[in-house]
C-alpha atoms as a PDB file:
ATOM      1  CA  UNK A   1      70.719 120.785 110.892  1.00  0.00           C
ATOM      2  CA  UNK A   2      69.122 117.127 112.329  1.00  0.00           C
ATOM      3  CA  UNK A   3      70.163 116.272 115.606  1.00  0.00           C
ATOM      4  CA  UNK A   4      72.044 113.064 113.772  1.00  0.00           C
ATOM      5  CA  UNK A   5      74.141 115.741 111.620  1.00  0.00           C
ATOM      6  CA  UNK A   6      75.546 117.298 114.621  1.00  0.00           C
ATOM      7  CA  UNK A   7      76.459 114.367 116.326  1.00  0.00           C
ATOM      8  CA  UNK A   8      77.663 111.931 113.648  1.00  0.00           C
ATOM      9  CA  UNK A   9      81.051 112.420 111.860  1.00  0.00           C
ATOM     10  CA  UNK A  10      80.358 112.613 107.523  1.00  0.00           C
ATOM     11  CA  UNK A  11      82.221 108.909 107.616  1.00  0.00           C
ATOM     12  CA  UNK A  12      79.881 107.784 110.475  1.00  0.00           C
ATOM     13  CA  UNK A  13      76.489 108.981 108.749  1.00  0.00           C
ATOM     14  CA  UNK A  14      78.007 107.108 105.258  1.00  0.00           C
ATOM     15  CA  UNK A  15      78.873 103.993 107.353  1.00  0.00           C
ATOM     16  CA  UNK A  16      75.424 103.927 108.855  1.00  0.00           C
ATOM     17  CA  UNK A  17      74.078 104.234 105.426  1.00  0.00           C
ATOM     18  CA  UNK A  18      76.019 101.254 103.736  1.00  0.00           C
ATOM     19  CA  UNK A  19      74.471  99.378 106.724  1.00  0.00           C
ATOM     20  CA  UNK A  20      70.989 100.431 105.855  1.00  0.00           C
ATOM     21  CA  UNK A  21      71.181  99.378 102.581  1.00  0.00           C
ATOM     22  CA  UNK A  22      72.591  96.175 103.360  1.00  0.00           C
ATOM     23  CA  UNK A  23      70.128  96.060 105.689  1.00  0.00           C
ATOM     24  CA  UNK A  24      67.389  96.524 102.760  1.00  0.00           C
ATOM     25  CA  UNK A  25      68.728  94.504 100.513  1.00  0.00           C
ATOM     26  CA  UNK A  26      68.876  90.991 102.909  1.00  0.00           C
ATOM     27  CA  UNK A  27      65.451  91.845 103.625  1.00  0.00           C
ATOM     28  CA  UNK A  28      63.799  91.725 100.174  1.00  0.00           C
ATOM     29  CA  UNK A  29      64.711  88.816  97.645  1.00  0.00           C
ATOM     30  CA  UNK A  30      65.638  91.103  94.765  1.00  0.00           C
ATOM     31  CA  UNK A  31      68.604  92.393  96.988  1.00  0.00           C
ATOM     32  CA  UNK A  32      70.056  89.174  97.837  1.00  0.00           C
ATOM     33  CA  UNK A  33      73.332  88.488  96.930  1.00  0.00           C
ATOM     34  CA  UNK A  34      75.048  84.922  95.975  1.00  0.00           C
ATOM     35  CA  UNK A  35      77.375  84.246  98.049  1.00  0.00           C
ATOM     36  CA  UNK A  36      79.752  84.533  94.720  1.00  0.00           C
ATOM     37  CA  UNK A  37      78.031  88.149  94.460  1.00  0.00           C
ATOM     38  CA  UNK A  38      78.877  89.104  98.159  1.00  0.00           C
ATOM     39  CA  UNK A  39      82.379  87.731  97.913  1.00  0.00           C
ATOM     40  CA  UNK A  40      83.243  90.257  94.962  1.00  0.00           C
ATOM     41  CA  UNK A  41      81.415  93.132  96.335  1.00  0.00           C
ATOM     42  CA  UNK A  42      83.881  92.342  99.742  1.00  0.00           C
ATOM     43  CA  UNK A  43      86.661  92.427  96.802  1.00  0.00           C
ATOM     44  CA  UNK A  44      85.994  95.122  95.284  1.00  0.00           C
ATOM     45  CA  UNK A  45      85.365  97.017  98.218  1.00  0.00           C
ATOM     46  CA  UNK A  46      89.075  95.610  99.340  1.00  0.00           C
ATOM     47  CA  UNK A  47      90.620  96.896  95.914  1.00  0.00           C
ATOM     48  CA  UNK A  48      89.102 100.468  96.629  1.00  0.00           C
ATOM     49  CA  UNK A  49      91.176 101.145  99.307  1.00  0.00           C
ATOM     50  CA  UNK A  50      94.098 102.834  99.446  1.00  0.00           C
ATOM     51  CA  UNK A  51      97.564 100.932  99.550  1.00  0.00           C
ATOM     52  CA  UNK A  52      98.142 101.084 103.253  1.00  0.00           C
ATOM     53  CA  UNK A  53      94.868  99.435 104.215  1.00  0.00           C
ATOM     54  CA  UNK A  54      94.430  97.161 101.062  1.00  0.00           C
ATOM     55  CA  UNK A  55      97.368  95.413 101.767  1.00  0.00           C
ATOM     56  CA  UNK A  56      95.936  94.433 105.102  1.00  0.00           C
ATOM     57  CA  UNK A  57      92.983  93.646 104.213  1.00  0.00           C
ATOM     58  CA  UNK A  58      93.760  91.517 101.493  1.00  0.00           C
ATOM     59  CA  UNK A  59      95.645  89.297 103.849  1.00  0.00           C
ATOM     60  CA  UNK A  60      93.257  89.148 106.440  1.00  0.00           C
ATOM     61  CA  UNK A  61      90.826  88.677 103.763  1.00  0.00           C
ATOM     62  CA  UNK A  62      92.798  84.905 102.561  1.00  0.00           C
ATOM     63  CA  UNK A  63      93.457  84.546 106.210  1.00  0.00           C
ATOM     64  CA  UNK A  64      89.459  84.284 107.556  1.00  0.00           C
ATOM     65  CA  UNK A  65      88.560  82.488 104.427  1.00  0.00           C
ATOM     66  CA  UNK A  66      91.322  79.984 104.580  1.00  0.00           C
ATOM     67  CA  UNK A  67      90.916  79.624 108.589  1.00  0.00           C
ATOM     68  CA  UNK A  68      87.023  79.201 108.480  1.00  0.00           C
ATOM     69  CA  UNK A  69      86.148  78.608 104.447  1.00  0.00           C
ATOM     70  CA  UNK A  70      82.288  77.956 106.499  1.00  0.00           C
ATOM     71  CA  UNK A  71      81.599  81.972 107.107  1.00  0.00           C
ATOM     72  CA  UNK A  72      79.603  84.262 104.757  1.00  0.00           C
ATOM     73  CA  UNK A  73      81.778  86.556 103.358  1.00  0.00           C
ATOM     74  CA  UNK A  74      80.053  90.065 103.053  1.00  0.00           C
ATOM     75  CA  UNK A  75      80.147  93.791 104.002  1.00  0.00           C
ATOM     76  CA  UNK A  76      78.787  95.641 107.390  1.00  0.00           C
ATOM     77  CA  UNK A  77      78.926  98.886 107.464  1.00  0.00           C
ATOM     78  CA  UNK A  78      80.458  99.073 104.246  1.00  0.00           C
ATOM     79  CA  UNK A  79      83.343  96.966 105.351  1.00  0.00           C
ATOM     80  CA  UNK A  80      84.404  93.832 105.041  1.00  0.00           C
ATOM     81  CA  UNK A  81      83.085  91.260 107.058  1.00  0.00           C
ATOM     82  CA  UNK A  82      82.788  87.427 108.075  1.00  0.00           C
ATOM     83  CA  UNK A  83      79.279  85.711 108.868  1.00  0.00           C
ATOM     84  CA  UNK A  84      77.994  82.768 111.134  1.00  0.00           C
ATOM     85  CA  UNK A  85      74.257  81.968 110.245  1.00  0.00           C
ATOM     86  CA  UNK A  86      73.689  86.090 109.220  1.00  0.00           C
ATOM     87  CA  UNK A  87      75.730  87.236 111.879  1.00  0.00           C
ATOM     88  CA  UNK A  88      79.559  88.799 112.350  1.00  0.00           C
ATOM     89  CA  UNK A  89      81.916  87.178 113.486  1.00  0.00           C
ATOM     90  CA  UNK A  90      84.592  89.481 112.725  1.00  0.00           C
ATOM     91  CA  UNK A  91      85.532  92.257 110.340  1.00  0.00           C
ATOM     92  CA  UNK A  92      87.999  94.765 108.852  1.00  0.00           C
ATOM     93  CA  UNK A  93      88.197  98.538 109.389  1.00  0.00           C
ATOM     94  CA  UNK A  94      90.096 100.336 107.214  1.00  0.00           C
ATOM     95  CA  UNK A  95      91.932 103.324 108.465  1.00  0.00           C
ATOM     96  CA  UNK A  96      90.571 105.364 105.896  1.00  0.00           C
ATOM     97  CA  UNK A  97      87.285 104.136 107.093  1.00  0.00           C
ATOM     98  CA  UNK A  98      87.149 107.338 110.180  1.00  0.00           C
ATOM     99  CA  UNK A  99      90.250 108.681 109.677  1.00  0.00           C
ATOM    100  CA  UNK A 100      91.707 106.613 112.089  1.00  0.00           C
ATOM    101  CA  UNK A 101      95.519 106.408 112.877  1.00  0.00           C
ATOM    102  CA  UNK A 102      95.760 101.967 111.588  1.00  0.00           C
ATOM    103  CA  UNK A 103      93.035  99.974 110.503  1.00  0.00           C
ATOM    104  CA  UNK A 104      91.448  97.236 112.607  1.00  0.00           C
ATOM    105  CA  UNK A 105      90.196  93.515 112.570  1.00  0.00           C
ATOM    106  CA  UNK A 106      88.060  92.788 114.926  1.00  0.00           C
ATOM    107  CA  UNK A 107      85.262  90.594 116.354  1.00  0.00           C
ATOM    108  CA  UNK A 108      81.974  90.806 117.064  1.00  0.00           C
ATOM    109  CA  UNK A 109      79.882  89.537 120.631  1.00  0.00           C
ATOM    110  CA  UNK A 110      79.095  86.083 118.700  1.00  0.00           C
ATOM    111  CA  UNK A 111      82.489  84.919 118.091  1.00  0.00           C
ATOM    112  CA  UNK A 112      83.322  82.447 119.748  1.00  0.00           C
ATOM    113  CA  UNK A 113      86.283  84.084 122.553  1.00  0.00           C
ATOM    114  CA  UNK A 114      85.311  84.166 125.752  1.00  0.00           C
ATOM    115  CA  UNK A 115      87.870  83.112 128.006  1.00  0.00           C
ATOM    116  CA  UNK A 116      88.334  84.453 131.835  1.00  0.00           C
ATOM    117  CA  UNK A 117      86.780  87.618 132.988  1.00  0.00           C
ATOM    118  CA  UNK A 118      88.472  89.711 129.923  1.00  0.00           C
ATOM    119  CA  UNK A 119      89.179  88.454 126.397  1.00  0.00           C
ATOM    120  CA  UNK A 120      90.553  90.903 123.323  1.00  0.00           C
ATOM    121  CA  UNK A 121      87.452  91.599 120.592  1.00  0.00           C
ATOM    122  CA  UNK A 122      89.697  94.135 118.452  1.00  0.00           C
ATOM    123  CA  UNK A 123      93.359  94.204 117.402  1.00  0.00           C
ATOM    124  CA  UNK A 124      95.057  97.565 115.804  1.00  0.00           C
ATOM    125  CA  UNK A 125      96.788  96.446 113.133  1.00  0.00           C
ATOM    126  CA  UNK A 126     100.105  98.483 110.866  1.00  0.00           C
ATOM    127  CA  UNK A 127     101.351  95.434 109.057  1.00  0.00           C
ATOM    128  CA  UNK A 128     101.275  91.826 109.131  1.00  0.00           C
ATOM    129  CA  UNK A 129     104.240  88.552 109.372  1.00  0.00           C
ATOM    130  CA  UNK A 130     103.330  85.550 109.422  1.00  0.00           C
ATOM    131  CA  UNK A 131     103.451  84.938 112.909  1.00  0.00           C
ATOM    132  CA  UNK A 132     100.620  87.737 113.154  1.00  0.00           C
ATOM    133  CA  UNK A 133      98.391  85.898 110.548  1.00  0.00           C
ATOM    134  CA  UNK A 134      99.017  82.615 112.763  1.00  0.00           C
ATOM    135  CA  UNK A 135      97.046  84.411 116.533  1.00  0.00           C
ATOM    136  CA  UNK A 136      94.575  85.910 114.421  1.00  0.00           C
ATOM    137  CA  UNK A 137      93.801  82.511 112.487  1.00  0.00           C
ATOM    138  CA  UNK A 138      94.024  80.865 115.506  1.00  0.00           C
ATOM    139  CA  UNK A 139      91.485  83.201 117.374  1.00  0.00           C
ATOM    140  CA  UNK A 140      88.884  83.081 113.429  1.00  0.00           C
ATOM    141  CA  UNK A 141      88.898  79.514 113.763  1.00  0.00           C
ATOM    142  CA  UNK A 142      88.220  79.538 117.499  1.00  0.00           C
ATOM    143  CA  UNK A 143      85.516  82.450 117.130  1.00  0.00           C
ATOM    144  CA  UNK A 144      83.520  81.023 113.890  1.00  0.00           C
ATOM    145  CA  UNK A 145      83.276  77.316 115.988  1.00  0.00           C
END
């Protein structure tokens, strides 16, 4: 067994995979996706999911594209994800993703959040009101500025 295999969960090794490929595919133009193409692949990969995370994600997916209609929509890591000039901004874990207790949205070190000494990049999330959809809209449109 590789070294990799003993240290990387079957959900990690198939994450780092879908990245690979992604990878791959931005890098040659016969992989490149329209952004159209990307959007439904980010859909699809939404409508996959089981109830408890698709729910979710389909909120936070009209959320970021409502709150900053200006990022790429498109996977990393297999997951769905939100772009500024190639790179994430932020992104959705499922739960299902590594058998993880709630899903996540979170952001990545270009968004836009510093503030202070500490700031918040990821937020646990087991259901969403409106009021919930309001912070993290706030903090999209901050981070994709």
């Amino acid at each position: 067994m590789a070294d990799d295999e003993k240290n990387f969960t079957a959900a990690e090794r198939d994450a780092m995979k879908a990245r690979a490929k992604e990878a791959r595919a931005a890098r040659t133009s016969a992989g490149k996706k329209t952004p159209e193409e990307a959007a439904q692949e980010v859909l699809d990969k939404i409508a996959e999911m089981p109830d408890s995370d698709r729910v979710i994600a389909e909120k936070l997916h009209e959320m970021v594209v409502k709150a900053a209609p200006h990022l790429e929509v498109s996977t990393y890591y297999g997951m769905p994800a939100y772009k500024k000039n190639g790179k994430v901004i932020c992104f959705f874990k499922p739960a299902v993703k590594f058998k993880d207790r709630y899903p996540t949205f979170g952001f990545e070190t270009m968004a836009q959040l510093d503030e202070g000494n500490v700031w918040a990049t990821g937020f646990s999330v087991r259901k969403l009101d409106e009021a919930d959809l309001a912070f993290l809209s706030a903090l999209v449109t901050r981070a994709a500025s």
